[in-house]
PDB file of N, CA and C in Angstrom:
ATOM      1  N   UNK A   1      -9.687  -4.872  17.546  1.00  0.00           N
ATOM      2  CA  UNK A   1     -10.282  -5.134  16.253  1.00  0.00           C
ATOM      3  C   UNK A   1      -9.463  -6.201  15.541  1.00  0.00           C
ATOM      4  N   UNK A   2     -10.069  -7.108  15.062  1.00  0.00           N
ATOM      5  CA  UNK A   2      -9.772  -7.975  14.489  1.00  0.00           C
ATOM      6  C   UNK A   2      -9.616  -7.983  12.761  1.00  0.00           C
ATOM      7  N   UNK A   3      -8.345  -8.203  12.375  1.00  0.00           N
ATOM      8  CA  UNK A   3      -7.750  -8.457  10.463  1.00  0.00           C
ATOM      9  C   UNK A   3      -8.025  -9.317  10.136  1.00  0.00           C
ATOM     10  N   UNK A   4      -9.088  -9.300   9.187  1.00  0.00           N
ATOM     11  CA  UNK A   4      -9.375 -10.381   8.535  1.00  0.00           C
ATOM     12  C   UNK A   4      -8.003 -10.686   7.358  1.00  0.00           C
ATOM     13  N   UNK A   5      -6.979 -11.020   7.271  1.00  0.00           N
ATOM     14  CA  UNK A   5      -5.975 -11.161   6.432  1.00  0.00           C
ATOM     15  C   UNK A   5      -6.244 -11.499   4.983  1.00  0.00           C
ATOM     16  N   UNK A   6      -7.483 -12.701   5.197  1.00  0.00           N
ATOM     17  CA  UNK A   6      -7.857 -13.523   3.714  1.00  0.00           C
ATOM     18  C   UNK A   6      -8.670 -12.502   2.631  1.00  0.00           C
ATOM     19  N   UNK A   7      -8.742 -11.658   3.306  1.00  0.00           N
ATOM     20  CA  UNK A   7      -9.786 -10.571   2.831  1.00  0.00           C
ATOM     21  C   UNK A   7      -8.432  -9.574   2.237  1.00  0.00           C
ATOM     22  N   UNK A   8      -7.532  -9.313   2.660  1.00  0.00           N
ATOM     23  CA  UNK A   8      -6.102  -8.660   1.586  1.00  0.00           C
ATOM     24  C   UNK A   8      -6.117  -9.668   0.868  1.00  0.00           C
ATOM     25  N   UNK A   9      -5.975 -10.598   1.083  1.00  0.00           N
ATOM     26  CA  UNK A   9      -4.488 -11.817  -0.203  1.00  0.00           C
ATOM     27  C   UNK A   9      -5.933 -11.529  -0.984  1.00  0.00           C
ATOM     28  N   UNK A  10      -6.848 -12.144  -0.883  1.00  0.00           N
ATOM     29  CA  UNK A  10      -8.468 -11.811  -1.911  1.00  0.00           C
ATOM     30  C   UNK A  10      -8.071 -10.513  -2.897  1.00  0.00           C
ATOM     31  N   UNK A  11      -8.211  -9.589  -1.843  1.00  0.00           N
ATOM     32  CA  UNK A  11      -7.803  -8.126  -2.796  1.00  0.00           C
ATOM     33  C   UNK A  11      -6.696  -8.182  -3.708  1.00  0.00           C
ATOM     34  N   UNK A  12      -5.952  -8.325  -2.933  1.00  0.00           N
ATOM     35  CA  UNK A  12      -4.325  -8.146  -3.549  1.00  0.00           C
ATOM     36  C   UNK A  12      -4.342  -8.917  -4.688  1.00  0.00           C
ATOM     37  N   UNK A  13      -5.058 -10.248  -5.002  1.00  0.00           N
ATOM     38  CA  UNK A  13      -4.853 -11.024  -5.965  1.00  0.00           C
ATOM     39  C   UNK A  13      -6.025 -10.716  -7.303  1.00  0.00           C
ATOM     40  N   UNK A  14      -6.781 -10.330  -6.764  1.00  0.00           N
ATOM     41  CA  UNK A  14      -7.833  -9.483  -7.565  1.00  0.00           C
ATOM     42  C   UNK A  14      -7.006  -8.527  -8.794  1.00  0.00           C
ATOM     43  N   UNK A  15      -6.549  -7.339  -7.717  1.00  0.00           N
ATOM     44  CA  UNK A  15      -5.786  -6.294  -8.150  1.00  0.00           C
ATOM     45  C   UNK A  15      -4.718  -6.602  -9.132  1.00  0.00           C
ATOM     46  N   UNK A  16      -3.901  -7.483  -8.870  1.00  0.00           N
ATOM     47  CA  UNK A  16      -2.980  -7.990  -9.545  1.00  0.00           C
ATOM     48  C   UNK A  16      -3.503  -8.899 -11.119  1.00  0.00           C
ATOM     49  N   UNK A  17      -4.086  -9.731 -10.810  1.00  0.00           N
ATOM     50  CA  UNK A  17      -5.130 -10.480 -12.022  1.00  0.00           C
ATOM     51  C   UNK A  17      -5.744  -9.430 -12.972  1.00  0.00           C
ATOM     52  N   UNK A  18      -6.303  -8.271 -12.460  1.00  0.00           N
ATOM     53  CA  UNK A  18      -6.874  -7.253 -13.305  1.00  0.00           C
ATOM     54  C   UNK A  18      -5.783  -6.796 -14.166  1.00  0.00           C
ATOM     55  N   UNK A  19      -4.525  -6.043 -13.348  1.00  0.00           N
ATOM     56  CA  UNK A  19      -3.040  -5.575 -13.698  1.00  0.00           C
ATOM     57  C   UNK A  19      -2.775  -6.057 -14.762  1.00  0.00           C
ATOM     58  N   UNK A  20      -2.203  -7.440 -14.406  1.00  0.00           N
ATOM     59  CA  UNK A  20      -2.316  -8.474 -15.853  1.00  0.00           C
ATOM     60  C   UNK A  20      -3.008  -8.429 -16.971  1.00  0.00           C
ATOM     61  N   UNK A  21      -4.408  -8.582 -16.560  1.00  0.00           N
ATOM     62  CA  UNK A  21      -5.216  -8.627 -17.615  1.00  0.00           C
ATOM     63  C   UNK A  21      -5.219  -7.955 -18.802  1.00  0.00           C
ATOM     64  N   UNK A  22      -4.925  -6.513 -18.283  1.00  0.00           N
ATOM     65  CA  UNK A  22      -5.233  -5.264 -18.704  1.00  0.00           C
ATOM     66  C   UNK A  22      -3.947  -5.154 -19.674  1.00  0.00           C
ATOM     67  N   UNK A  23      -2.378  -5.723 -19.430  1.00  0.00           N
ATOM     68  CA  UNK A  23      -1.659  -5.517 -19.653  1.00  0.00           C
ATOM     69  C   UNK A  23      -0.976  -4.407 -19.281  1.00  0.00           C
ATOM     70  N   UNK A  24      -1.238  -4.042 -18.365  1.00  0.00           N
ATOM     71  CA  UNK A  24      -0.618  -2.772 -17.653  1.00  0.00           C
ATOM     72  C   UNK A  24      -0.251  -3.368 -16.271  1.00  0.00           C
ATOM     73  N   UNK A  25       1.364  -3.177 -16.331  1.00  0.00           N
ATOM     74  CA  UNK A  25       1.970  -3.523 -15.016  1.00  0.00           C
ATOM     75  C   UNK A  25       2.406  -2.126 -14.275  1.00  0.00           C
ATOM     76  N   UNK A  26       2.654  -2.473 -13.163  1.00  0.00           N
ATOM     77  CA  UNK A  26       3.286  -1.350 -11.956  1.00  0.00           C
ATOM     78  C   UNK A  26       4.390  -2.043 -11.892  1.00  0.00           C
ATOM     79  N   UNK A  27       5.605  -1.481 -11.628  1.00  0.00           N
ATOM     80  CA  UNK A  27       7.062  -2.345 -11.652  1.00  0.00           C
ATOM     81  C   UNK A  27       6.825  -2.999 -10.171  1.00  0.00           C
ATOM     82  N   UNK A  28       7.585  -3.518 -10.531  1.00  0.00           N
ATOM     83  CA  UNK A  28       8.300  -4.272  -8.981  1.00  0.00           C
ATOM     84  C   UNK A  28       8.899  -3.451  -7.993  1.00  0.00           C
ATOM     85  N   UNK A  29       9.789  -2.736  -8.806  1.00  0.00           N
ATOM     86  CA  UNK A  29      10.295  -1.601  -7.665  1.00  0.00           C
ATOM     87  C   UNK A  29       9.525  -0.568  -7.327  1.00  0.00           C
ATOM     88  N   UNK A  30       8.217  -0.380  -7.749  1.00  0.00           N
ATOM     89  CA  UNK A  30       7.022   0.585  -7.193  1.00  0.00           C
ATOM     90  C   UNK A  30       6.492  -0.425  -5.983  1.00  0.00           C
ATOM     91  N   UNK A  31       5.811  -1.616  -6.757  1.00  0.00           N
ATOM     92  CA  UNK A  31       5.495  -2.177  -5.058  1.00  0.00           C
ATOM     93  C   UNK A  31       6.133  -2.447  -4.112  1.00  0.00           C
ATOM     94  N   UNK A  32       7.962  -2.699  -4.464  1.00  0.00           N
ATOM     95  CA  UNK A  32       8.796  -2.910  -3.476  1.00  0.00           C
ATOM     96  C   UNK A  32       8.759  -1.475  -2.563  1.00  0.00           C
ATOM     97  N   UNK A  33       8.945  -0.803  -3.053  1.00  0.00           N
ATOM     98  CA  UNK A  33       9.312   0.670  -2.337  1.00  0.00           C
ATOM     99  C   UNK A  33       7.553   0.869  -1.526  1.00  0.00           C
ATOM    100  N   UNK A  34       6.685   0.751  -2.424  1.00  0.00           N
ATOM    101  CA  UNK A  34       5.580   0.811  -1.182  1.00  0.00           C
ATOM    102  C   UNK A  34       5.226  -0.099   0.066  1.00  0.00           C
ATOM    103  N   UNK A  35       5.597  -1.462  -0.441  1.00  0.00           N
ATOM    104  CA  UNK A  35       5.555  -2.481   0.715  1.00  0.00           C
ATOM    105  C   UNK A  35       6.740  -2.038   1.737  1.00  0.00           C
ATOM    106  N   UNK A  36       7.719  -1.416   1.267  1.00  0.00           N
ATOM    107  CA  UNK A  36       8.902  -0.998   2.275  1.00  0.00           C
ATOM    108  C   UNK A  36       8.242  -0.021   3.170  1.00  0.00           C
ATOM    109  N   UNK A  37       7.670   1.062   2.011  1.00  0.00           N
ATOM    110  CA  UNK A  37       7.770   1.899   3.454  1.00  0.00           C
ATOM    111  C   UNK A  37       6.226   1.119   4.566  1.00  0.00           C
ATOM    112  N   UNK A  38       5.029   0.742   3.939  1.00  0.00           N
ATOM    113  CA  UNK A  38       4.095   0.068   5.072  1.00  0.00           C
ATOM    114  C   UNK A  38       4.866  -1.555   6.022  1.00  0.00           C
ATOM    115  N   UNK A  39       6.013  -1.773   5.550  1.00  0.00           N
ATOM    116  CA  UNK A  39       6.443  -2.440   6.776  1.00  0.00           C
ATOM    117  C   UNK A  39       6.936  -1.982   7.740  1.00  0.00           C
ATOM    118  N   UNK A  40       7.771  -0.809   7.689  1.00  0.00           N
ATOM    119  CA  UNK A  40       8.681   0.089   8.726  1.00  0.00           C
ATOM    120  C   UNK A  40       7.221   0.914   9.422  1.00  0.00           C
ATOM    121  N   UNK A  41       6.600   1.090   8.780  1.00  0.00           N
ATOM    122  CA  UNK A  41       5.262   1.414   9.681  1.00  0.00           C
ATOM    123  C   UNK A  41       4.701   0.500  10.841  1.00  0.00           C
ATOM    124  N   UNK A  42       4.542  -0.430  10.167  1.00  0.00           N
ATOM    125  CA  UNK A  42       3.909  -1.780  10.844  1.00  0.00           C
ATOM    126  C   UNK A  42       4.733  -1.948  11.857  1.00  0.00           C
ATOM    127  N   UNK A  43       5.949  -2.141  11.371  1.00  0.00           N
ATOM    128  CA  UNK A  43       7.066  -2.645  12.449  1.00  0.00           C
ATOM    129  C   UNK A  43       7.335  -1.833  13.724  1.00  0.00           C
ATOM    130  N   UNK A  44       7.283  -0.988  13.397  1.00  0.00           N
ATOM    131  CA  UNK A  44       7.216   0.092  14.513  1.00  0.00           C
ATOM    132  C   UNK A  44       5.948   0.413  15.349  1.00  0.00           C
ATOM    133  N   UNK A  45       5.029   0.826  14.785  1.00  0.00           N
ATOM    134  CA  UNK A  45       3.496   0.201  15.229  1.00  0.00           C
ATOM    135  C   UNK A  45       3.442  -0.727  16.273  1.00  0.00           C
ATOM    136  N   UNK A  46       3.793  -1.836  15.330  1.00  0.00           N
ATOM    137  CA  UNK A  46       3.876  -3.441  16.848  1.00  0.00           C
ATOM    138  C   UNK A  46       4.620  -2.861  18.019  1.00  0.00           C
ATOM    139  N   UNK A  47       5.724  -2.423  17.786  1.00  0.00           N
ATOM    140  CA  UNK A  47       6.460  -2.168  18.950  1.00  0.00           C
ATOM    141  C   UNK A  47       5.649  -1.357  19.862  1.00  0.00           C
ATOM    142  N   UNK A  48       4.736  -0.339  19.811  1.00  0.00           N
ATOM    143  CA  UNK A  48       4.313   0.156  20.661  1.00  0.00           C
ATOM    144  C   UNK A  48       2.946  -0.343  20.809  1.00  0.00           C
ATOM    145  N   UNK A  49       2.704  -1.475  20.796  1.00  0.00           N
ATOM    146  CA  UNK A  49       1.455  -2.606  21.055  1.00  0.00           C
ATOM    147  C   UNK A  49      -0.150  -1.956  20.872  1.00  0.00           C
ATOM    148  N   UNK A  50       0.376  -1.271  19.074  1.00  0.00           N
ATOM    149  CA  UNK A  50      -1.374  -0.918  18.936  1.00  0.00           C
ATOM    150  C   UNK A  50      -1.279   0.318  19.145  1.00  0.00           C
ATOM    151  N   UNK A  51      -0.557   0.802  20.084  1.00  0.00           N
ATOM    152  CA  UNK A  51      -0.826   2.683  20.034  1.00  0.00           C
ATOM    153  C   UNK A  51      -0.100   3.172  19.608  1.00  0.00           C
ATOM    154  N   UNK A  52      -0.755   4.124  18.139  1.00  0.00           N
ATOM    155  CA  UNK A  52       0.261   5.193  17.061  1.00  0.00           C
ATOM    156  C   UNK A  52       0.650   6.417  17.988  1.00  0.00           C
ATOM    157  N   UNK A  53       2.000   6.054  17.671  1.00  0.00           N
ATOM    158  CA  UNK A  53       2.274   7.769  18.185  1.00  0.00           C
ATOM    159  C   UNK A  53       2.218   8.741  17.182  1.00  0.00           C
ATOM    160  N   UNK A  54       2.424   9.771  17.260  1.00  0.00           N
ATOM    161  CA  UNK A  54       3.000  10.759  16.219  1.00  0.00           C
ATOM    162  C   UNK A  54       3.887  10.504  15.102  1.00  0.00           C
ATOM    163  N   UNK A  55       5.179   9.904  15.298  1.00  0.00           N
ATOM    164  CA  UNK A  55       5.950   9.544  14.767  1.00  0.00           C
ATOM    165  C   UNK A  55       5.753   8.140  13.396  1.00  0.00           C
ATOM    166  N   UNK A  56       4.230   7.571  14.210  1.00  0.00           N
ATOM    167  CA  UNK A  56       3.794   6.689  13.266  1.00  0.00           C
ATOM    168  C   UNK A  56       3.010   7.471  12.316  1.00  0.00           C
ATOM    169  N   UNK A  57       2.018   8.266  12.734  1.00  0.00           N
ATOM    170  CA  UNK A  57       1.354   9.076  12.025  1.00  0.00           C
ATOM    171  C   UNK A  57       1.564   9.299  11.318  1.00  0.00           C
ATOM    172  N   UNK A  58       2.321  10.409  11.451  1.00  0.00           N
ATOM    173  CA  UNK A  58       3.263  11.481  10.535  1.00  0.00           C
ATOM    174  C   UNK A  58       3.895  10.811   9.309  1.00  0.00           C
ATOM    175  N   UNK A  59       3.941   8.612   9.444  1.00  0.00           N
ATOM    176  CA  UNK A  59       4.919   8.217   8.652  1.00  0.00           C
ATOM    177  C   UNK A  59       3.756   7.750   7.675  1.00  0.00           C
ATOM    178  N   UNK A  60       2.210   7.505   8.452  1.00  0.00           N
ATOM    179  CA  UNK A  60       1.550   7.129   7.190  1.00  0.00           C
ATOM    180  C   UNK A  60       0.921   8.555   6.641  1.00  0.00           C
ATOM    181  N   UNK A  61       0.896   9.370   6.986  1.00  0.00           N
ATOM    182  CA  UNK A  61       0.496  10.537   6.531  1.00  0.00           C
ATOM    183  C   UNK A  61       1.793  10.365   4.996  1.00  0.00           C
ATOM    184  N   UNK A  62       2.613  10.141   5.452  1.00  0.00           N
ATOM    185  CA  UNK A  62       3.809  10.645   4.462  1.00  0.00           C
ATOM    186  C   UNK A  62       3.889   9.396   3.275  1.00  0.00           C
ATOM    187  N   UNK A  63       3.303   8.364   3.754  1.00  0.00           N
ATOM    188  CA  UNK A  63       3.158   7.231   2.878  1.00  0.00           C
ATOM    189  C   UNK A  63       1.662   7.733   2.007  1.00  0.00           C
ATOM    190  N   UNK A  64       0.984   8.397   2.250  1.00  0.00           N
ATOM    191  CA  UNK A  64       0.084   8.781   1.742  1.00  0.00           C
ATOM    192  C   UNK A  64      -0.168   9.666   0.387  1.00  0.00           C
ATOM    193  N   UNK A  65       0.644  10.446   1.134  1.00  0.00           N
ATOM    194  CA  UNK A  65       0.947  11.617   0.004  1.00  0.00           C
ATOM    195  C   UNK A  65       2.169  11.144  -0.695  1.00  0.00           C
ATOM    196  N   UNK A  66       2.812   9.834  -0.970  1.00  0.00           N
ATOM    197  CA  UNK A  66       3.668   9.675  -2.123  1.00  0.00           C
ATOM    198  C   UNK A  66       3.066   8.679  -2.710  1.00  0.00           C
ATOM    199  N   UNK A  67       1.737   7.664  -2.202  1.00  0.00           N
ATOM    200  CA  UNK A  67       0.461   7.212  -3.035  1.00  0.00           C
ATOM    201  C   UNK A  67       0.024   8.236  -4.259  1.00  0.00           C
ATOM    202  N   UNK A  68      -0.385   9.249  -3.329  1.00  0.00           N
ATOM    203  CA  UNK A  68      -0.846  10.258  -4.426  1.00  0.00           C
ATOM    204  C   UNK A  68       0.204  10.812  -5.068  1.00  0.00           C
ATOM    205  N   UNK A  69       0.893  10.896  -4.849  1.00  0.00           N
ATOM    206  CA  UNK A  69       2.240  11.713  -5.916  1.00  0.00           C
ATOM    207  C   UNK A  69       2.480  10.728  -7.458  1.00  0.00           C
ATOM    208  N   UNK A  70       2.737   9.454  -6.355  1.00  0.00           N
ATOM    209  CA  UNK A  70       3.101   8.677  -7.544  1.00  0.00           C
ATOM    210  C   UNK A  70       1.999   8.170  -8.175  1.00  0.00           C
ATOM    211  N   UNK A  71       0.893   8.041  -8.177  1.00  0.00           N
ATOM    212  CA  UNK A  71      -0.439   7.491  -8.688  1.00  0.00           C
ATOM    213  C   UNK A  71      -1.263   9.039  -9.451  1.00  0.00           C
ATOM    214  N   UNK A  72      -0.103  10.791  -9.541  1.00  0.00           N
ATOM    215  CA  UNK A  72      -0.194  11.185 -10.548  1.00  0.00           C
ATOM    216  C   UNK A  72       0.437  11.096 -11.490  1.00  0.00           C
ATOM    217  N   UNK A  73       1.660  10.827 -10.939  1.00  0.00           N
ATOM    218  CA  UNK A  73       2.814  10.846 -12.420  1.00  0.00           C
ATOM    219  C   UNK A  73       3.080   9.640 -13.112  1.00  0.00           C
ATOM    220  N   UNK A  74       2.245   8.676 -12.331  1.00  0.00           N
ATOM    221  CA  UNK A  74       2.628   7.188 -13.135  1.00  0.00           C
ATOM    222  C   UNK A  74       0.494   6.395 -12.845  1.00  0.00           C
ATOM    223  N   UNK A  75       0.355   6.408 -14.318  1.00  0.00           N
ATOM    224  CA  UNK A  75      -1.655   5.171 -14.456  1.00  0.00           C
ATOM    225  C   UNK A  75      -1.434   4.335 -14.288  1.00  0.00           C
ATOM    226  N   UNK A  76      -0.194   3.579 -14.037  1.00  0.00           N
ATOM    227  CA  UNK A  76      -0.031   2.090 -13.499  1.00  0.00           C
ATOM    228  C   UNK A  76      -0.015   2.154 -12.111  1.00  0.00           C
ATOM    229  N   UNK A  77       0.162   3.100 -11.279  1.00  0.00           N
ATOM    230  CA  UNK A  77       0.558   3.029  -9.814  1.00  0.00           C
ATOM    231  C   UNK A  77      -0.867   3.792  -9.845  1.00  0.00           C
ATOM    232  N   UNK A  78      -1.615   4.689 -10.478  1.00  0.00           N
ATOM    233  CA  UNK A  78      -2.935   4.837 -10.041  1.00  0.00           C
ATOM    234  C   UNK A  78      -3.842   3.858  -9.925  1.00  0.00           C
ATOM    235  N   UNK A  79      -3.794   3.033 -11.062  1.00  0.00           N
ATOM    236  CA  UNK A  79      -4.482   1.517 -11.279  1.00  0.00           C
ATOM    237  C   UNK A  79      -4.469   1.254 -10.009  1.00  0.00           C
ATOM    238  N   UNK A  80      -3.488   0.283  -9.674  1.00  0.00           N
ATOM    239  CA  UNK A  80      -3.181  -0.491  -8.849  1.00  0.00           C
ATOM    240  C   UNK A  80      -3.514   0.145  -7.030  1.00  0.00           C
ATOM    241  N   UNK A  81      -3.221   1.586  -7.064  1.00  0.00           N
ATOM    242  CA  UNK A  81      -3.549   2.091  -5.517  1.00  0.00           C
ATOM    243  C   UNK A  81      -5.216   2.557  -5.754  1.00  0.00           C
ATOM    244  N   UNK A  82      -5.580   2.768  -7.077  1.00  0.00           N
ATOM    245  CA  UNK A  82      -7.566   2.970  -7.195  1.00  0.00           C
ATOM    246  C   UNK A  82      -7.868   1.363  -6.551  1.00  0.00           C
ATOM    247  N   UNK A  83      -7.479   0.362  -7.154  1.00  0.00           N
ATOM    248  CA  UNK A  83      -7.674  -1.160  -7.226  1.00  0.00           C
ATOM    249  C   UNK A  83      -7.769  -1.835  -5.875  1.00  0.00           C
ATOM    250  N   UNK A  84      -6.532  -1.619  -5.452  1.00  0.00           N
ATOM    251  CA  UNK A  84      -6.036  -2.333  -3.912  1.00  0.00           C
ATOM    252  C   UNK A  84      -7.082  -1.692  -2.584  1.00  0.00           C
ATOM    253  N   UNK A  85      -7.046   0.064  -3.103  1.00  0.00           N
ATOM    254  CA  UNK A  85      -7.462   0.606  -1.796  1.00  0.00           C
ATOM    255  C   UNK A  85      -6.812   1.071  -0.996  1.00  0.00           C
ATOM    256  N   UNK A  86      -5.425   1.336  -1.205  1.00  0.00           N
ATOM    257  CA  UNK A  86      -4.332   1.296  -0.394  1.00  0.00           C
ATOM    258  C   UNK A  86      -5.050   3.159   0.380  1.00  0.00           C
ATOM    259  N   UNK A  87      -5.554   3.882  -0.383  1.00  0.00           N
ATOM    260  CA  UNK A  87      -5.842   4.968   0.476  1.00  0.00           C
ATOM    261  C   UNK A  87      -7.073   4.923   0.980  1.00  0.00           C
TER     262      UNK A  87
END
């Protein structure tokens, strides 16, 4: 299956422009810490050329449920993960 990539930066810049708009930001260190943990996903992912093991699973399962954790205790990180799509 093929990533259309231009179809994120589209989103992502959407999401962000709205953010702005609205005057409601998500810090930096919220998206840093989420882009962290979906790279160590990714990165690991590649390594096993496309096939999730468990160990990947288990890591977006866990990236999942701190989407939702933190997108209750903080409307700027709900914004932004309702917005993006990230779940």
């Amino acid at each position: 299956m093929e990533i259309n990539n231009n179809n994120f930066v589209d989103k992502a810049e959407k999401v962000i422009s709205k953010i702005n708009s609205d005057r409601r930001m998500i810090t930096t260190s919220k998206i840093r810490n989420i882009l962290s943990m979906a790279s160590i996903i990714y990165e690991n992912a590649k390594r096993g050329k496309g096939n999730l093991r468990e160990e990947e699973l288990a890591d977006i399962q866990m990236l999942r449920m701190k989407l939702i954790y933190d997108s209750g205790r903080d409307r700027d990180v709900k914004n932004f993960v309702n917005g993006s799509g990230l779940l």
